[in-house]
PDB file of N, CA and C in Angstrom:
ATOM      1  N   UNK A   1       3.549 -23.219   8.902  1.00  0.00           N
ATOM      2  CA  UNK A   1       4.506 -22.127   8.831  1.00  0.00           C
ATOM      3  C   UNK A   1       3.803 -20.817   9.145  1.00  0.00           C
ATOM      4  N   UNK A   2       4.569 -20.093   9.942  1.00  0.00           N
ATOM      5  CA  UNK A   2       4.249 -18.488  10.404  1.00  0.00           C
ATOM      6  C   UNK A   2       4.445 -17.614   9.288  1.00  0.00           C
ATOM      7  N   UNK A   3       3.626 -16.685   9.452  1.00  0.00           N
ATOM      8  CA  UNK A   3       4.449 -15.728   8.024  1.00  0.00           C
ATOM      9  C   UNK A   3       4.234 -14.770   8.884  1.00  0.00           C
ATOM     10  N   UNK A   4       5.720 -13.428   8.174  1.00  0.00           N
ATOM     11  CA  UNK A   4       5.635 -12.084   8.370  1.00  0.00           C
ATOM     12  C   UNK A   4       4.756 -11.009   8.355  1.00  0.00           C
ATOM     13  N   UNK A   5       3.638 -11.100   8.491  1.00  0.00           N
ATOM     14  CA  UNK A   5       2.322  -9.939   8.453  1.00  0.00           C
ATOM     15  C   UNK A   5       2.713  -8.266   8.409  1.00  0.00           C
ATOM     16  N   UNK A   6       1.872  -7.727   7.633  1.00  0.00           N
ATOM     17  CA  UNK A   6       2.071  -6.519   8.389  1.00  0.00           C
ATOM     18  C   UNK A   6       3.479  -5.588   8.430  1.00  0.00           C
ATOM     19  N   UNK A   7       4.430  -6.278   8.171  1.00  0.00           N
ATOM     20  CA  UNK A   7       5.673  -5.335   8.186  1.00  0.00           C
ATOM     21  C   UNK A   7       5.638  -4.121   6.833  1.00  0.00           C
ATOM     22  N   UNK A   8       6.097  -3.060   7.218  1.00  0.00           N
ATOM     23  CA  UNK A   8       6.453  -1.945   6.581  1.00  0.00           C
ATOM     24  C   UNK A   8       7.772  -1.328   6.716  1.00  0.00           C
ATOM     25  N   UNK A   9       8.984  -1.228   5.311  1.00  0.00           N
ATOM     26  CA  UNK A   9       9.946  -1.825   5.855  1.00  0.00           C
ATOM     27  C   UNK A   9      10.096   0.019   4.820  1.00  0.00           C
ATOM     28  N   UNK A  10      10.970   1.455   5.424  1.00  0.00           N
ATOM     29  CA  UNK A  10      10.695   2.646   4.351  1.00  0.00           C
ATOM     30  C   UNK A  10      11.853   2.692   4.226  1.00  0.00           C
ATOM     31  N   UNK A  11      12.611   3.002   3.411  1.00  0.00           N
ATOM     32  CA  UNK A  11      13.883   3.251   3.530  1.00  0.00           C
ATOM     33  C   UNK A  11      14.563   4.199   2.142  1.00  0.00           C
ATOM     34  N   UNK A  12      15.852   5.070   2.535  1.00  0.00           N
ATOM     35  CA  UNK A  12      15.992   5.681   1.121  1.00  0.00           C
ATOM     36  C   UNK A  12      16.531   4.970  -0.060  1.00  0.00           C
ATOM     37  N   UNK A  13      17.736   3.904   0.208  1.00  0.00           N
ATOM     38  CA  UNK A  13      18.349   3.391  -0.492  1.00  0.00           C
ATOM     39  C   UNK A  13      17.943   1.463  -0.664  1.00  0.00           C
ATOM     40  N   UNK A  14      18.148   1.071  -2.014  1.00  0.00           N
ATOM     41  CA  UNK A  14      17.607   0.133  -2.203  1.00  0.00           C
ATOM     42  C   UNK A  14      18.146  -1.059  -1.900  1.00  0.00           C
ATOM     43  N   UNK A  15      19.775  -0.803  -1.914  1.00  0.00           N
ATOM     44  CA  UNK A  15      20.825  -1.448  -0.815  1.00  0.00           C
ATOM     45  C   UNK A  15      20.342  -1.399   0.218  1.00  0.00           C
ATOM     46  N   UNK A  16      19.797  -0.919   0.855  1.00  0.00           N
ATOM     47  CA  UNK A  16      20.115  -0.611   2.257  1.00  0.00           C
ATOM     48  C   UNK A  16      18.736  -1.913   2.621  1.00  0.00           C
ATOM     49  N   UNK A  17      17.751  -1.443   1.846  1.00  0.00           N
ATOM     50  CA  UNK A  17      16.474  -1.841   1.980  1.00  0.00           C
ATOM     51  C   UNK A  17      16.709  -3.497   1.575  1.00  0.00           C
ATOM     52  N   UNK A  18      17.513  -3.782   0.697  1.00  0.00           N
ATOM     53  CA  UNK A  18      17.656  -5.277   0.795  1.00  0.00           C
ATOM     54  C   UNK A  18      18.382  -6.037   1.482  1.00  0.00           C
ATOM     55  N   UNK A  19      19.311  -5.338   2.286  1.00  0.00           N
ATOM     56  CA  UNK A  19      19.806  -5.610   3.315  1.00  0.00           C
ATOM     57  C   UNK A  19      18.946  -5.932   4.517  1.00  0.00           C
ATOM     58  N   UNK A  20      18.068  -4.820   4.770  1.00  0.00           N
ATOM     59  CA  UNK A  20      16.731  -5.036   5.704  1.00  0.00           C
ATOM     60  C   UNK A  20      16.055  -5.979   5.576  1.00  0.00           C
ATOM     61  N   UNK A  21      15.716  -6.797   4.632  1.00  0.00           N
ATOM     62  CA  UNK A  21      14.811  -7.667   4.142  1.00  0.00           C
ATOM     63  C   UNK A  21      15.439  -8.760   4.261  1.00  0.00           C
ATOM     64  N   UNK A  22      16.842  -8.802   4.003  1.00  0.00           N
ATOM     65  CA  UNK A  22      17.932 -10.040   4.474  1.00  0.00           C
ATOM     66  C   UNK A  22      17.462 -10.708   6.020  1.00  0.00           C
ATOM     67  N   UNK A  23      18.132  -9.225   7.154  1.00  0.00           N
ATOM     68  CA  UNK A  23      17.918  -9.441   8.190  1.00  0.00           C
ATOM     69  C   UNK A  23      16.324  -9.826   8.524  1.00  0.00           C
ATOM     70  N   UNK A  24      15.419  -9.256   8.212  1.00  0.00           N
ATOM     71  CA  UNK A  24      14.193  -9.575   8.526  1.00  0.00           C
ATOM     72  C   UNK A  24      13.811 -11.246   7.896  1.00  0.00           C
ATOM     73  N   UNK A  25      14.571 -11.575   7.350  1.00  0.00           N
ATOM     74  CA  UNK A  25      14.195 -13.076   6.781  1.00  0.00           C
ATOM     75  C   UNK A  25      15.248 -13.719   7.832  1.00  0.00           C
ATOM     76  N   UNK A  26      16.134 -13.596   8.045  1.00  0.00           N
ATOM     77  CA  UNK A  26      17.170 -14.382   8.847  1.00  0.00           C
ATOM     78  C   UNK A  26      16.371 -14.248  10.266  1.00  0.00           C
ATOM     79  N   UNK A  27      15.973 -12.922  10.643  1.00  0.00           N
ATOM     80  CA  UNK A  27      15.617 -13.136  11.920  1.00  0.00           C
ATOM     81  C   UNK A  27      14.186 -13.783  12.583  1.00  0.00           C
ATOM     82  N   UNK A  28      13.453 -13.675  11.524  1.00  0.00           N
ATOM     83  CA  UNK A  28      12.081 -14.711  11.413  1.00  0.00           C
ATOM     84  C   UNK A  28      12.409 -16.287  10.930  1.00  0.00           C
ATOM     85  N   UNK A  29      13.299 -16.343  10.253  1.00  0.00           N
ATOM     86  CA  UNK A  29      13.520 -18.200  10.225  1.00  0.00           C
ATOM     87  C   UNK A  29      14.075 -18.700  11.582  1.00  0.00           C
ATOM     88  N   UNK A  30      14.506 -17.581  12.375  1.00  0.00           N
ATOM     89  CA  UNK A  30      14.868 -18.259  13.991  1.00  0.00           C
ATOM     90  C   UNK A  30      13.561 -18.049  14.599  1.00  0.00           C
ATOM     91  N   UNK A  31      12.483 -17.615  14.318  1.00  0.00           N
ATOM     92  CA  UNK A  31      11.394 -17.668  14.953  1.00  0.00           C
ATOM     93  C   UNK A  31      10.623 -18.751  14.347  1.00  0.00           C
ATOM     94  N   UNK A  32      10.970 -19.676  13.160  1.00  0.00           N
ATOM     95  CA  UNK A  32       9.764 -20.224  12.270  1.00  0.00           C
ATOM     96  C   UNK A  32       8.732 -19.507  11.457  1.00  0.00           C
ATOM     97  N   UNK A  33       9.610 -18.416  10.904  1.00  0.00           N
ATOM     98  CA  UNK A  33       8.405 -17.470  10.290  1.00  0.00           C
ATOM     99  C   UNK A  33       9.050 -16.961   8.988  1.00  0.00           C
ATOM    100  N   UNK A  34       8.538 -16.704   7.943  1.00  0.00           N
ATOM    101  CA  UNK A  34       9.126 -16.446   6.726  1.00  0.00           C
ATOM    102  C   UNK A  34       8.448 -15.429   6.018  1.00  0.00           C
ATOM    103  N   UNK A  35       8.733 -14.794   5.214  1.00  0.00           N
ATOM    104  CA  UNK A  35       8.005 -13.753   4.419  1.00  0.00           C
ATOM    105  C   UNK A  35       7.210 -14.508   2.807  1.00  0.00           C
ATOM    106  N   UNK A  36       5.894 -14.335   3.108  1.00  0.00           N
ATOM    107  CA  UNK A  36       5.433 -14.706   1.604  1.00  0.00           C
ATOM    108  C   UNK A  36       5.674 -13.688   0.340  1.00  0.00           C
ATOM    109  N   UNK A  37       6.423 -14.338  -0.100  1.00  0.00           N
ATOM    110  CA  UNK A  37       6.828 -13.420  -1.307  1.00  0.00           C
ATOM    111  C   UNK A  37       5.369 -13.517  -2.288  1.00  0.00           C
ATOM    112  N   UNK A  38       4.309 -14.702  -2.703  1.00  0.00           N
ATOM    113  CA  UNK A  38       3.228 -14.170  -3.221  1.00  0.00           C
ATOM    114  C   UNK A  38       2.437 -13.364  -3.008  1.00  0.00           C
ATOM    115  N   UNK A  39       2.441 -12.909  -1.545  1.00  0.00           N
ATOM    116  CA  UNK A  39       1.838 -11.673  -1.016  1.00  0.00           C
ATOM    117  C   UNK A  39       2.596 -10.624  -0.767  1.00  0.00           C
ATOM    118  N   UNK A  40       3.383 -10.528  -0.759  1.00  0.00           N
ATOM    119  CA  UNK A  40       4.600  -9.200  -0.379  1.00  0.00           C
ATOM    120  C   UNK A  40       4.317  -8.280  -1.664  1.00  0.00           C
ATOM    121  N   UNK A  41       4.582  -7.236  -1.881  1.00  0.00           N
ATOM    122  CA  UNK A  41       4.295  -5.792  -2.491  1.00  0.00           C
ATOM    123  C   UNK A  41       5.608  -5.301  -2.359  1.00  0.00           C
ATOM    124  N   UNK A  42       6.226  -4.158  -3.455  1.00  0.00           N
ATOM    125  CA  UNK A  42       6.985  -3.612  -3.331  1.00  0.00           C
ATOM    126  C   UNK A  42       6.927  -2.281  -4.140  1.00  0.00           C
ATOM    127  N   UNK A  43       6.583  -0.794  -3.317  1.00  0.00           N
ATOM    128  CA  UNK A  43       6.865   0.051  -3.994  1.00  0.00           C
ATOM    129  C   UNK A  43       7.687   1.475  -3.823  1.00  0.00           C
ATOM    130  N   UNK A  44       8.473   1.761  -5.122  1.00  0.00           N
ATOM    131  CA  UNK A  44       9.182   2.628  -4.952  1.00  0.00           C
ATOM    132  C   UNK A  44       9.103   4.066  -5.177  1.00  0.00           C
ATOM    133  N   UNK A  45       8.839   5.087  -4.516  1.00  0.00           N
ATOM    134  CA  UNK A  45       8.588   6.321  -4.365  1.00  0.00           C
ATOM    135  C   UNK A  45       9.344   7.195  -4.909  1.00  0.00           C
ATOM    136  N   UNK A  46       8.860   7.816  -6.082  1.00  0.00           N
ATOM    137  CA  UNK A  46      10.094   8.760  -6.762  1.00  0.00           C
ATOM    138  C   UNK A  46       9.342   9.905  -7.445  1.00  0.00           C
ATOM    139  N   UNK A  47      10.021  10.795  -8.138  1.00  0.00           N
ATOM    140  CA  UNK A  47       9.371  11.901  -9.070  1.00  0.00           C
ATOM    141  C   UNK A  47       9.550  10.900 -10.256  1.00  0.00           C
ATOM    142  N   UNK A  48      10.236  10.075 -10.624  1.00  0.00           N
ATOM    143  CA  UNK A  48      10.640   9.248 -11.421  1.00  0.00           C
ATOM    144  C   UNK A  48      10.601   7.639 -11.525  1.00  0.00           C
ATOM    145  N   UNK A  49       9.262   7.236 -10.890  1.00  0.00           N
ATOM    146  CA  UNK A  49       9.550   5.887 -10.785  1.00  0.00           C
ATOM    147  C   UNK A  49       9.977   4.623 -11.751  1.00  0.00           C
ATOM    148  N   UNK A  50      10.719   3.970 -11.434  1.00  0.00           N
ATOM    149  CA  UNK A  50      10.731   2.643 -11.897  1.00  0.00           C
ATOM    150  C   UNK A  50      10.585   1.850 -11.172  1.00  0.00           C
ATOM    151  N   UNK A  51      10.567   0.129 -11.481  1.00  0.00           N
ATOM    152  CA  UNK A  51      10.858  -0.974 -10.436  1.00  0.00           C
ATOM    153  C   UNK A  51      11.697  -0.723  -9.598  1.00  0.00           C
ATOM    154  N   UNK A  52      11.334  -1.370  -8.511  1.00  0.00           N
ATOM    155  CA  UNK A  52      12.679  -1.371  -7.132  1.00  0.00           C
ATOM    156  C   UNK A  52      13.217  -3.256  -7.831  1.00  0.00           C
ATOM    157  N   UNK A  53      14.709  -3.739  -7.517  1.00  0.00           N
ATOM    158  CA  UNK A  53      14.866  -4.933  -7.765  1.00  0.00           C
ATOM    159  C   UNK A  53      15.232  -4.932  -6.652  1.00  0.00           C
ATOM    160  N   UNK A  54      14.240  -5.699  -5.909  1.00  0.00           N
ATOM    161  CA  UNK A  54      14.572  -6.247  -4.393  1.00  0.00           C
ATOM    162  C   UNK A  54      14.064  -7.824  -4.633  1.00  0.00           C
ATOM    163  N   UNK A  55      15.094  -8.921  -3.691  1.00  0.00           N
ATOM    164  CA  UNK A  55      14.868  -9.935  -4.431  1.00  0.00           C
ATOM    165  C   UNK A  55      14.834 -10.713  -2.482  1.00  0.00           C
ATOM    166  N   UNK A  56      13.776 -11.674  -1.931  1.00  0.00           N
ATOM    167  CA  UNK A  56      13.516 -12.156  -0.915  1.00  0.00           C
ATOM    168  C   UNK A  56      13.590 -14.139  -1.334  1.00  0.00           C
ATOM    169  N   UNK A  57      14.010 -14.730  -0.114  1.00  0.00           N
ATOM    170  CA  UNK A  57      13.803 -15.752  -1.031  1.00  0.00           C
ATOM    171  C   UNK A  57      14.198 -16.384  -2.284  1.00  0.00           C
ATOM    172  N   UNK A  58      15.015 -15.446  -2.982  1.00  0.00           N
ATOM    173  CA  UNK A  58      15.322 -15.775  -4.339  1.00  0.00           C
ATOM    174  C   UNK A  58      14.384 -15.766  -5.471  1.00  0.00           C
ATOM    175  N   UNK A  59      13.201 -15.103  -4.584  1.00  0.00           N
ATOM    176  CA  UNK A  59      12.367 -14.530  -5.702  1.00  0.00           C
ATOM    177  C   UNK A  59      12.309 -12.729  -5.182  1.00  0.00           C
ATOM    178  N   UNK A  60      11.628 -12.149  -6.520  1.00  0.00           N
ATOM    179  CA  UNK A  60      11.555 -11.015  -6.675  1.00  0.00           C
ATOM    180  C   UNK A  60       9.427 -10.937  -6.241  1.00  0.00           C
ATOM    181  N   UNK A  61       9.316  -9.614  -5.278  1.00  0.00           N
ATOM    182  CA  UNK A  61       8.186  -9.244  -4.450  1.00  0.00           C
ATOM    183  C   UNK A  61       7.556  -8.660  -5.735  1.00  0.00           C
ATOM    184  N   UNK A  62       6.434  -8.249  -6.242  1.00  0.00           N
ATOM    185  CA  UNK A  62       5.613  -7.711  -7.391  1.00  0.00           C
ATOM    186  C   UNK A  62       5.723  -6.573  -6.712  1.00  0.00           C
ATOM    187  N   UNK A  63       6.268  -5.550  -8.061  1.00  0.00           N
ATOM    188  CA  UNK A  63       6.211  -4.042  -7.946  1.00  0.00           C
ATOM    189  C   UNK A  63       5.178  -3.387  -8.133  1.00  0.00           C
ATOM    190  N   UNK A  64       3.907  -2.534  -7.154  1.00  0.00           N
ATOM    191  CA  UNK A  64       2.801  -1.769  -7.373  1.00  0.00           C
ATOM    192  C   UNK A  64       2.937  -0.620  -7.777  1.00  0.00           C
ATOM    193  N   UNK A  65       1.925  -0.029  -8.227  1.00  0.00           N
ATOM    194  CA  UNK A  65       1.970   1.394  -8.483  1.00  0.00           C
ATOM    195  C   UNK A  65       1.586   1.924  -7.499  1.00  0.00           C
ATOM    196  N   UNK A  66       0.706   1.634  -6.824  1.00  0.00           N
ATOM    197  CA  UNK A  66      -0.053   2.751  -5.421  1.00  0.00           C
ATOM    198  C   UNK A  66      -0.017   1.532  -4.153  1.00  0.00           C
ATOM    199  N   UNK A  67      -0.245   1.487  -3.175  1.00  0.00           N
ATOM    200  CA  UNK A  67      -0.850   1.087  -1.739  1.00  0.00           C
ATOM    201  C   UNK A  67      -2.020   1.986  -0.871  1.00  0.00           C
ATOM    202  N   UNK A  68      -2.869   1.173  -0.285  1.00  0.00           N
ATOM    203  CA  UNK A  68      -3.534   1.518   0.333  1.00  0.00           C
ATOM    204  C   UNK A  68      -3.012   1.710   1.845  1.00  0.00           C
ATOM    205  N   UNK A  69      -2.815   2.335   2.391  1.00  0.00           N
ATOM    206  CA  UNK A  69      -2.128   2.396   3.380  1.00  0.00           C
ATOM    207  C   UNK A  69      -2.723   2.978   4.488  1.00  0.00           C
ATOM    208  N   UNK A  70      -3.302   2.483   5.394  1.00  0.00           N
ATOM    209  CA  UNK A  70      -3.965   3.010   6.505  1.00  0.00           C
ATOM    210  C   UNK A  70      -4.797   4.223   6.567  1.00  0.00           C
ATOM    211  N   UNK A  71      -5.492   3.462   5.009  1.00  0.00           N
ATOM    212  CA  UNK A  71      -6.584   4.353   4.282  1.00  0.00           C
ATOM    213  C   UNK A  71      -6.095   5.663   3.732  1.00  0.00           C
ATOM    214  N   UNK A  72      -5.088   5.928   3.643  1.00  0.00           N
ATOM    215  CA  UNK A  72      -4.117   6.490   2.614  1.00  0.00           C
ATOM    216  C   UNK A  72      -3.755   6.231   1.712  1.00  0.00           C
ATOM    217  N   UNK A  73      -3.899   6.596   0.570  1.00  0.00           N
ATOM    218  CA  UNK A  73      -3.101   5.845  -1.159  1.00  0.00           C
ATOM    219  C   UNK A  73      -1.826   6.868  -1.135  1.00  0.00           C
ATOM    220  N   UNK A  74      -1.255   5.688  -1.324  1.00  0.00           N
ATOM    221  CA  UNK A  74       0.226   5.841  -1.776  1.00  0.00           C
ATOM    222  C   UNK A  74       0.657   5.439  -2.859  1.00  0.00           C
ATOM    223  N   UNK A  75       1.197   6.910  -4.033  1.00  0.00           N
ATOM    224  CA  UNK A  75       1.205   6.344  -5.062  1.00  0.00           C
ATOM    225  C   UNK A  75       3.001   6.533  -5.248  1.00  0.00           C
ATOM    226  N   UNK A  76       3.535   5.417  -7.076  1.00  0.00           N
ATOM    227  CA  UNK A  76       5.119   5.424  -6.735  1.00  0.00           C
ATOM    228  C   UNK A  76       5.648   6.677  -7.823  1.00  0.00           C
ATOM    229  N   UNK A  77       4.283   7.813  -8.055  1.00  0.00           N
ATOM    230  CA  UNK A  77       5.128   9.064  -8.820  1.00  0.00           C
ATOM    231  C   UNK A  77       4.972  10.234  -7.840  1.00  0.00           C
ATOM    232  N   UNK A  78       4.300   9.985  -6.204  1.00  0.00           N
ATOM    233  CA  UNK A  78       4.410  10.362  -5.163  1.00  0.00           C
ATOM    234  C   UNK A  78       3.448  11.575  -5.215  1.00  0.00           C
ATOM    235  N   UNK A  79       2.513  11.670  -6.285  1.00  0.00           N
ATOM    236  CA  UNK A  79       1.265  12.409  -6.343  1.00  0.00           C
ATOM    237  C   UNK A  79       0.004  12.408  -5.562  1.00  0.00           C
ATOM    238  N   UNK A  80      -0.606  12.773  -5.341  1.00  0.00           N
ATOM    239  CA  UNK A  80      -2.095  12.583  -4.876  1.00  0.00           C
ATOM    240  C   UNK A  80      -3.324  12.826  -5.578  1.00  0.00           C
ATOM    241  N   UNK A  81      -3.389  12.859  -6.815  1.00  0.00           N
ATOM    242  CA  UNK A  81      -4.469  12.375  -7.814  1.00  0.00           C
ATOM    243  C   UNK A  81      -5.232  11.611  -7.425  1.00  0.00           C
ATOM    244  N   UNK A  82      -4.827  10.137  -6.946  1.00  0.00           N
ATOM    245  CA  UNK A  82      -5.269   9.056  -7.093  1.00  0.00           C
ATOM    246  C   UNK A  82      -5.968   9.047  -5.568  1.00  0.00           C
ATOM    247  N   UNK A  83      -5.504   9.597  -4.628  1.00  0.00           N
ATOM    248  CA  UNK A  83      -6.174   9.970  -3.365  1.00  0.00           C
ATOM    249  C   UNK A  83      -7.024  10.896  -3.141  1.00  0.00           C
ATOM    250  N   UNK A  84      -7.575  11.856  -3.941  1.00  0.00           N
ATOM    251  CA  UNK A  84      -8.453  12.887  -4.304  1.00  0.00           C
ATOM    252  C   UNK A  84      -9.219  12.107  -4.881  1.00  0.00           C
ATOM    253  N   UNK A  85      -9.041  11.724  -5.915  1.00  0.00           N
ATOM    254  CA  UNK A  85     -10.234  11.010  -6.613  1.00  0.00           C
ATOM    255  C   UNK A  85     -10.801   9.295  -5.413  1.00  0.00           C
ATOM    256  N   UNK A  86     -10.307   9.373  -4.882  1.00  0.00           N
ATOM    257  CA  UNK A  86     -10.648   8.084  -3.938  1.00  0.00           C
ATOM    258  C   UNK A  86     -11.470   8.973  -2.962  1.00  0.00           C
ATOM    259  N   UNK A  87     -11.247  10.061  -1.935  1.00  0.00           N
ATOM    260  CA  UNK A  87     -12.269  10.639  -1.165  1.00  0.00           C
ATOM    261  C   UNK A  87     -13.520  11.436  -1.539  1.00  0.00           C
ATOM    262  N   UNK A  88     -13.242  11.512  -3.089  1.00  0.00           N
ATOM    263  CA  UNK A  88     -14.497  12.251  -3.864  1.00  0.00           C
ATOM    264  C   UNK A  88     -15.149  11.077  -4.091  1.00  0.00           C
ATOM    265  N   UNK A  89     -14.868  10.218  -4.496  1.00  0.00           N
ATOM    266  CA  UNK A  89     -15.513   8.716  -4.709  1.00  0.00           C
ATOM    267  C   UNK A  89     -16.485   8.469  -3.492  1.00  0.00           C
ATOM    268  N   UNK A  90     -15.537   8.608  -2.506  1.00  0.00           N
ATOM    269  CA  UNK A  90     -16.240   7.486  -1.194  1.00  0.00           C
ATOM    270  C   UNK A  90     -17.512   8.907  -0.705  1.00  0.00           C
ATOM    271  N   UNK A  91     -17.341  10.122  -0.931  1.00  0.00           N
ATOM    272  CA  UNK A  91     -18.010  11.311  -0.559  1.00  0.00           C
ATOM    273  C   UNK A  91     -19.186  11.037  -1.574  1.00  0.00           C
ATOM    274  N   UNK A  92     -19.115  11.366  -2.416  1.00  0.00           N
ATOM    275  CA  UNK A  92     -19.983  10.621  -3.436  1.00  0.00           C
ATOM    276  C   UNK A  92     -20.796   9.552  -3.088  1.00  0.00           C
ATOM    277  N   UNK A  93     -20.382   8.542  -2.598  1.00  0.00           N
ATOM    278  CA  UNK A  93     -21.154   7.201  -2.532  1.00  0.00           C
ATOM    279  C   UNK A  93     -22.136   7.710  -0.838  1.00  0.00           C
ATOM    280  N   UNK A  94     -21.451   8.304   0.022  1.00  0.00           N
ATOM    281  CA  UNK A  94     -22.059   8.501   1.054  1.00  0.00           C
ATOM    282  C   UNK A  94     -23.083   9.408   0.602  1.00  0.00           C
ATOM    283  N   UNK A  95     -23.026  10.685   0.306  1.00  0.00           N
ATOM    284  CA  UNK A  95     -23.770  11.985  -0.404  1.00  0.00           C
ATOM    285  C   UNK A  95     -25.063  10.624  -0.778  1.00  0.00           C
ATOM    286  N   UNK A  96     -25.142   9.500  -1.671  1.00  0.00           N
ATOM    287  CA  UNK A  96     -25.959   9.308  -2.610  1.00  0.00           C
ATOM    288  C   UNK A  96     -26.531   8.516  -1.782  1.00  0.00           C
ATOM    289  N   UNK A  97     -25.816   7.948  -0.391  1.00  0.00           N
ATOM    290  CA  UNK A  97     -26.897   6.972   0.353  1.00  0.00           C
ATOM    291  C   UNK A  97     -27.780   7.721   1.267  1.00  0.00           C
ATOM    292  N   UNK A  98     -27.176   8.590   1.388  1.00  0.00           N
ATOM    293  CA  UNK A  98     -28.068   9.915   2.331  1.00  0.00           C
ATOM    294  C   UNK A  98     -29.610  10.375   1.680  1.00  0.00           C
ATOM    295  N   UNK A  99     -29.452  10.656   0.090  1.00  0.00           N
ATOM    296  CA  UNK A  99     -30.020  10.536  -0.726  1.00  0.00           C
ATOM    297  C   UNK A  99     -31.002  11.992  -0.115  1.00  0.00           C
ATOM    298  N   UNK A 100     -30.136  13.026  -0.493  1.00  0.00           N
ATOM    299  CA  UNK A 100     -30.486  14.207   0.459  1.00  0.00           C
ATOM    300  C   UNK A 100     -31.613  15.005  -0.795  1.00  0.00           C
ATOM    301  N   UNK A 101     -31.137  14.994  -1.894  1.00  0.00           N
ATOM    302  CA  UNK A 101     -32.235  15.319  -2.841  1.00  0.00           C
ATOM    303  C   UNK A 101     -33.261  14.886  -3.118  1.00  0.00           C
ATOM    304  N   UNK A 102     -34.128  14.118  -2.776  1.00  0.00           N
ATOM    305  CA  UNK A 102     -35.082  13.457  -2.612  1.00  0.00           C
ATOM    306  C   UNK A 102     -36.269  14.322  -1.740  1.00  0.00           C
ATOM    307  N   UNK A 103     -37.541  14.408  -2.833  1.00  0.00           N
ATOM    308  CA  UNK A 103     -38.435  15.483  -2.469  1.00  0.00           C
ATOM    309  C   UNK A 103     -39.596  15.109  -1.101  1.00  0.00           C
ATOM    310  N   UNK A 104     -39.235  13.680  -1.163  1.00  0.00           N
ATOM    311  CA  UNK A 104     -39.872  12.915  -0.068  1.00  0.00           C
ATOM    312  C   UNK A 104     -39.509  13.540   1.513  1.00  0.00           C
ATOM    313  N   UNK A 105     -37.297  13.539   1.768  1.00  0.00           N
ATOM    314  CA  UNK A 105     -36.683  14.441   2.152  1.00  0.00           C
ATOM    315  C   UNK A 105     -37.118  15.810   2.753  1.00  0.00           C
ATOM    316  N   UNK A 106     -37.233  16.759   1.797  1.00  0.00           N
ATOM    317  CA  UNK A 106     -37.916  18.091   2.109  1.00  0.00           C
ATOM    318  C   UNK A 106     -38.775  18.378   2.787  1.00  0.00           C
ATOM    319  N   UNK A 107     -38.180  19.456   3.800  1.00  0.00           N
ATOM    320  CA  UNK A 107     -39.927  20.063   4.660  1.00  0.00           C
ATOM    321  C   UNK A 107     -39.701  21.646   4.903  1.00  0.00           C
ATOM    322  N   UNK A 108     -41.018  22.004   5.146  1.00  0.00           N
ATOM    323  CA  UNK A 108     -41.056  23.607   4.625  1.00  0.00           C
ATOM    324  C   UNK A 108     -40.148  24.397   6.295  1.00  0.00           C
ATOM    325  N   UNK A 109     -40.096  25.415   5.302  1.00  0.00           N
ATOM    326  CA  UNK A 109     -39.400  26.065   6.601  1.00  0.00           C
ATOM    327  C   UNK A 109     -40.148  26.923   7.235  1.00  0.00           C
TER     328      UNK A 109
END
């Protein structure tokens, strides 16, 4: 069996969006291809989040709090905390392999 890879499906309404997910399953079982719901993700973007109930398959997709997204975090209270602290992280880890403080490093001017 083929599976759905890769799709990113944005939408405002959650009707609307399970409707999308309808068609996208109907139109991949005419291809031999199906959506893995153990791998599928679902998150909903709000000042206010809760679960999205979107249901594929007759099962329900696991609701995340953030995605990584083409090295973008995407979080579902639509902040960027969690993406600040991820490029100070990775700045950090580079800064320390550089290992620029190191007196070995230093030469006179």
């Amino acid at each position: 069996m083929k599976y759905i890879d890769g799709t990113v499906l944005l939408l405002q309404e959650q009707t609307v969006l399970q409707g999308m997910i309808g068609r996208l399953t109907d139109t991949g079982r005419c291809h031999g291809m199906e959506i893995n719901v153990d791998k599928a993700v679902v998150i909903r973007i709000s000042r206010q989040p809760f679960p999205a109930q979107i249901m594929t398959n007759q099962k329900q997709p696991r609701n995340v709090e953030y995605i990584n997204w083409f090295g973008s975090i995407k979080t579902n209270d639509a902040r960027c905390t969690r993406e600040i602290k991820s490029r100070f992280t990775i700045a950090e880890a580079a800064f320390k392999k550089q290992n620029v403080l190191s007196p070995a490093k230093w030469t006179k001017i």
